[in-house]
Protein backbone atom coordinates (compact mmCIF):
# COMPACT_ATOMS: atom_id res chain seq x y z
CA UNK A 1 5.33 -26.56 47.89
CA UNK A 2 1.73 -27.17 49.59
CA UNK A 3 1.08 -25.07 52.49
CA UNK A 4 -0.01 -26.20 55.58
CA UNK A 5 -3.22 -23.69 55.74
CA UNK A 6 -3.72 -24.70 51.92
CA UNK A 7 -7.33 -26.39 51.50
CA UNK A 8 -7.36 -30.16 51.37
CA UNK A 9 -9.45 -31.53 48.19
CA UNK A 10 -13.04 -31.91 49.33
CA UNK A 11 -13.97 -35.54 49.07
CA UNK A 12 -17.14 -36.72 47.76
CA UNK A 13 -19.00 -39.06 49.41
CA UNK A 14 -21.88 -40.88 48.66
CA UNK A 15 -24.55 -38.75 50.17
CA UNK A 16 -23.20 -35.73 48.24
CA UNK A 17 -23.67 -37.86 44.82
CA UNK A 18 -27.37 -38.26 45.98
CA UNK A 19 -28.22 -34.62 46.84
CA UNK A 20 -26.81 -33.90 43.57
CA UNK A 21 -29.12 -36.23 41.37
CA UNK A 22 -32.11 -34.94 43.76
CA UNK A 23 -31.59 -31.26 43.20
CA UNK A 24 -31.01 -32.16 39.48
CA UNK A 25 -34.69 -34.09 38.81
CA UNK A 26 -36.44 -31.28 41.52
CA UNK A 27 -35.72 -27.53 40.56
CA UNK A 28 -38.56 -26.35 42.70
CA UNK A 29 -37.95 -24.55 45.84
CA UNK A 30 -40.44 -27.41 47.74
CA UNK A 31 -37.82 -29.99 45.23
CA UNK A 32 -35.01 -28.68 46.55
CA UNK A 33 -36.11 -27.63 50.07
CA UNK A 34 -36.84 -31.31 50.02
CA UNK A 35 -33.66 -32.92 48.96
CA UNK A 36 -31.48 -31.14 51.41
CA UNK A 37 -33.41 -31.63 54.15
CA UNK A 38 -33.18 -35.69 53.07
CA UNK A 39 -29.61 -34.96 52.87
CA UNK A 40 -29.05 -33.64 55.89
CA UNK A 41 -31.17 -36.40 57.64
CA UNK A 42 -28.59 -38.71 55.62
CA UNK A 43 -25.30 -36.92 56.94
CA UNK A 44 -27.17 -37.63 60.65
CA UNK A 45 -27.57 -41.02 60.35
CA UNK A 46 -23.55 -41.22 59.09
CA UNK A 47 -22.73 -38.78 61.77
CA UNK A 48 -24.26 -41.04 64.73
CA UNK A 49 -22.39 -44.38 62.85
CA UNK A 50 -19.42 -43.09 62.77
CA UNK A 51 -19.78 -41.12 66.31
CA UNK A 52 -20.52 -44.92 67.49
CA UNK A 53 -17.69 -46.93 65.63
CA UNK A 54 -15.49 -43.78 66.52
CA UNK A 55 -16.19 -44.79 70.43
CA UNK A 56 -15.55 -48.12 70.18
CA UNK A 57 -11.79 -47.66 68.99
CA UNK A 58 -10.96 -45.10 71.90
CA UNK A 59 -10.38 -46.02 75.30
CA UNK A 60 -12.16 -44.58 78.47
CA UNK A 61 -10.30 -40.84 78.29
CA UNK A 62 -10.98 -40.77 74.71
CA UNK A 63 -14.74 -41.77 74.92
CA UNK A 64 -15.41 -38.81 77.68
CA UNK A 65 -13.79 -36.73 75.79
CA UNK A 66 -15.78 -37.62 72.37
CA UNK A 67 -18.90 -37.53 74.60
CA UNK A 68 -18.19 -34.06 75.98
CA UNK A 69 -16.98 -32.46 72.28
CA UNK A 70 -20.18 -34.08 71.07
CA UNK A 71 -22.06 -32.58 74.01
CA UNK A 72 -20.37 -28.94 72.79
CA UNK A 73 -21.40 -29.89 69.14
CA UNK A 74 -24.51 -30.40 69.27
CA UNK A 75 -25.27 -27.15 71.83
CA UNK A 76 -22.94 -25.32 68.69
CA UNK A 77 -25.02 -26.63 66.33
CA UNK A 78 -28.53 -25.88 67.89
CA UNK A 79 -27.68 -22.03 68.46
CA UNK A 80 -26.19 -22.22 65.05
CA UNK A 81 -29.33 -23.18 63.57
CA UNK A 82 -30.79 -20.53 65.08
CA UNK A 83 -28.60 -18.11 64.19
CA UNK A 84 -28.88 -19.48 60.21
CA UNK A 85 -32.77 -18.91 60.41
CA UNK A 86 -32.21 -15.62 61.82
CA UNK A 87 -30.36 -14.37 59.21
CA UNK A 88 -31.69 -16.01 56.23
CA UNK A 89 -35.17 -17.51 57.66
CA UNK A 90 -36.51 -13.81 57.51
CA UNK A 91 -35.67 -12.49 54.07
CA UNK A 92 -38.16 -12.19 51.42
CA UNK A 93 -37.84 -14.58 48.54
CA UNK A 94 -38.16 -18.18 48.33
CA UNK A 95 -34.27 -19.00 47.44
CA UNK A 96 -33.84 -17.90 51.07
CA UNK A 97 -35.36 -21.33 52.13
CA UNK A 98 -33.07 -22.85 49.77
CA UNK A 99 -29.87 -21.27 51.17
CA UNK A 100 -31.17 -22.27 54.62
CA UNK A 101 -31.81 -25.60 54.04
CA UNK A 102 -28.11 -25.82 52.43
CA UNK A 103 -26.40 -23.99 55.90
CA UNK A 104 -27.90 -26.49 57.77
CA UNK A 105 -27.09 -29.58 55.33
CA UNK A 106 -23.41 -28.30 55.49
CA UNK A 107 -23.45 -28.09 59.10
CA UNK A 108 -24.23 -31.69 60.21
CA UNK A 109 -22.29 -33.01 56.62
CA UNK A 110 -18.94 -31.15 58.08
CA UNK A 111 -19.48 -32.83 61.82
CA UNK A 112 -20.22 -36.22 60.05
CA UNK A 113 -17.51 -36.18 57.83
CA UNK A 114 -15.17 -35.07 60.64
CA UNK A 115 -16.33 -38.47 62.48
CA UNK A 116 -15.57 -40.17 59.31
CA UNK A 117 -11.93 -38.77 59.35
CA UNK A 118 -11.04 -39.56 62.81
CA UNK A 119 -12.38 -43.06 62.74
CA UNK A 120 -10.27 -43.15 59.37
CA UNK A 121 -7.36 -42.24 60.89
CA UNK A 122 -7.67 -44.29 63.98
CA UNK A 123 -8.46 -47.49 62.11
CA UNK A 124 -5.05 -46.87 59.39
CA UNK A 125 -2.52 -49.03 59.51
């Protein structure tokens, strides 16, 4: 029996495929410092698609209320940042920048492929 609070399979999507053939030719900390940051500047281009093709199947009450949660998002996201330097920004070692750089990636990929899902949904048949 699957449980409601069980983990749904995590989906692989195209960006994911290229972050992992980047961080598999670069092994440097610059390399790899490099790849997710061109990763996450990937998920934020599908983020702000899908955010748009998301608005354009909602009606006038949905689009506020996108706008607004997108508002709160993005304020989230900004003090999380922060809060991700903070703590790992500051320690000494160079896979620190590494496992900042991946926070962040995973940040804007879980917003972007939360746009993907409710577009998704709203556009099944």
């Amino acid at each position: 029996m699957t449980s409601l609070y069980s983990q749904p399979k995590k989906t692989e999507y195209k960006i994911d495929t290229i972050l992992s053939k980047c961080l598999d030719k670069n092994q440097t900390t610059v390399g790899m410092n490099d790849c997710l940051v061109k990763s996450q500047e990937l998920w934020d281009k599908e983020l702000n698609k899908y955010y748009k093709l998301l608005n354009s199947k909602l009606d006038s009450a949905g689009q506020r209320k996108l706008k607004e949660a997108q508002k709160q998002w993005l304020n989230f996201r900004d003090k999380e940042i922060q809060l991700i330097s903070d703590a790992y920004g500051k320690r000494d070692g160079t896979m620190w920048i590494i496992v900042t750089a991946d926070k962040i990636n995973q940040l804007v990929r879980q917003r972007a492929v939360d746009m993907i899902e409710y577009y998704e949904t709203l556009t099944q048949q």
